[in-house]
Protein backbone atom coordinates (compact mmCIF):
# COMPACT_ATOMS: atom_id res chain seq x y z
CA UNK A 1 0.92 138.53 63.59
CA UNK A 2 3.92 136.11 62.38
CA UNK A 3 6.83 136.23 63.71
CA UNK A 4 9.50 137.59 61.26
CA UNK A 5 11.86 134.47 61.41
CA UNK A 6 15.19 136.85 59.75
CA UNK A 7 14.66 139.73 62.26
CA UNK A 8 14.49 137.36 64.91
CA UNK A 9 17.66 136.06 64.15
CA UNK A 10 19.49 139.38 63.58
CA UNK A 11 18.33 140.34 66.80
CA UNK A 12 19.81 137.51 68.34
CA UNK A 13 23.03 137.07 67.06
CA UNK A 14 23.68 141.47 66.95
CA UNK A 15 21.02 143.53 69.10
CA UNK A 16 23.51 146.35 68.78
CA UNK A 17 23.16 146.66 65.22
CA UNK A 18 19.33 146.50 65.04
CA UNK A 19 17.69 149.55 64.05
CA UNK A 20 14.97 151.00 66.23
CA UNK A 21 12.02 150.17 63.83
CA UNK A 22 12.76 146.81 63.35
CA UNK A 23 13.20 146.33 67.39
CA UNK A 24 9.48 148.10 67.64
CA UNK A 25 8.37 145.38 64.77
CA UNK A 26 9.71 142.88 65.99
CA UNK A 27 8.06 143.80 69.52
CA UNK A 28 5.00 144.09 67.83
CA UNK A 29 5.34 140.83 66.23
CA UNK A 30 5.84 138.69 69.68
CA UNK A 31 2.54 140.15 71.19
CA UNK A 32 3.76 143.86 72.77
CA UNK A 33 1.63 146.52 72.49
CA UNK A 34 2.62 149.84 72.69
CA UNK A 35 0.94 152.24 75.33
CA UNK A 36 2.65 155.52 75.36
CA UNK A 37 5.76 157.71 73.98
CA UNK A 38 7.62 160.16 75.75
CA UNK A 39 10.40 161.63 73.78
CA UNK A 40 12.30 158.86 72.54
CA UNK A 41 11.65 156.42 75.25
CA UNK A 42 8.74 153.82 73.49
CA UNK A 43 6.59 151.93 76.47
CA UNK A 44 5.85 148.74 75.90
CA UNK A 45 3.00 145.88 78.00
CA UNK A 46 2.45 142.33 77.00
CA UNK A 47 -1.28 141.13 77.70
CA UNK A 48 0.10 138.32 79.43
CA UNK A 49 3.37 139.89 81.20
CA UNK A 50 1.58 139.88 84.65
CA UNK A 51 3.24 136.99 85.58
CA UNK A 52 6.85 138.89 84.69
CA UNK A 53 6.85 141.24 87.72
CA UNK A 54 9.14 139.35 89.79
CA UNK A 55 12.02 139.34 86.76
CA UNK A 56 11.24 142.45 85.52
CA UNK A 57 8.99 145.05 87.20
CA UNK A 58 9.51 147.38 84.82
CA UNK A 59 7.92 147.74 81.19
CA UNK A 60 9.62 147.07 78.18
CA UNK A 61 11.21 150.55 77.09
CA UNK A 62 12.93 150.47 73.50
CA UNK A 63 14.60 154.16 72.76
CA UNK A 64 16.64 155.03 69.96
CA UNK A 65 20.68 155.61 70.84
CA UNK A 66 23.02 158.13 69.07
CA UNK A 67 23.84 155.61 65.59
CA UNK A 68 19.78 155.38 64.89
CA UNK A 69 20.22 151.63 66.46
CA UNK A 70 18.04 150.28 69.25
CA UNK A 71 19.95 150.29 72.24
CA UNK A 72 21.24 146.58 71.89
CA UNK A 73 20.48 146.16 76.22
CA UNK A 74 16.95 146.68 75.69
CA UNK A 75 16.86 144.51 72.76
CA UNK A 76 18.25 142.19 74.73
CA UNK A 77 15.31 142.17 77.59
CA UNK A 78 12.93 142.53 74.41
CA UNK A 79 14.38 138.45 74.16
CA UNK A 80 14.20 137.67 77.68
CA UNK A 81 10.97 138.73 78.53
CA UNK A 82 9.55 136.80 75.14
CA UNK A 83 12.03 133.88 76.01
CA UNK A 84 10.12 133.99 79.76
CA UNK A 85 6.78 134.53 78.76
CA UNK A 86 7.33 130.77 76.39
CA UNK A 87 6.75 133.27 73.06
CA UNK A 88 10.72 132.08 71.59
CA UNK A 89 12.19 129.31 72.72
């Protein structure tokens, strides 16, 4: 899937003003795959993120906050995790 080039950037520059469907696209767009739901919390591996246990030994979670916005932290390691795994530069 291609990498939405706009949403990329929007999450960049304001992660606390992305909604919660684009953050799941745009996780869905760098290679995440989503394994389970519970509530609002949205679990998310990366066929490849083996090698990401030492930074961050935890899946990516994306949950929805109060405003209907991602909650811009999680966005945030949505980045990092990409940025580490050499999907974004």
């Amino acid at each position: 899937m291609a990498i939405d080039t706009d949403l990329l950037m929007r999450a960049r520059i304001s992660p606390q003003s992305l909604a919660i469907e684009d953050a799941v696209n745009l996780a869905r767009q760098l290679g995440f795959v989503e394994v389970r739901q519970r509530g609002s919390h949205r679990i998310f591996h990366h066929p490849i993120g083996g090698r990401l246990r030492s930074s961050f030994p935890r899946p990516l979670n994306l949950q929805q906050g109060r405003d209907g916005k991602a909650k811009a932290y999680q966005v945030k390691q949505l980045l990092q995790m990409a940025m580490e795994l050499g999907i974004i530069p």
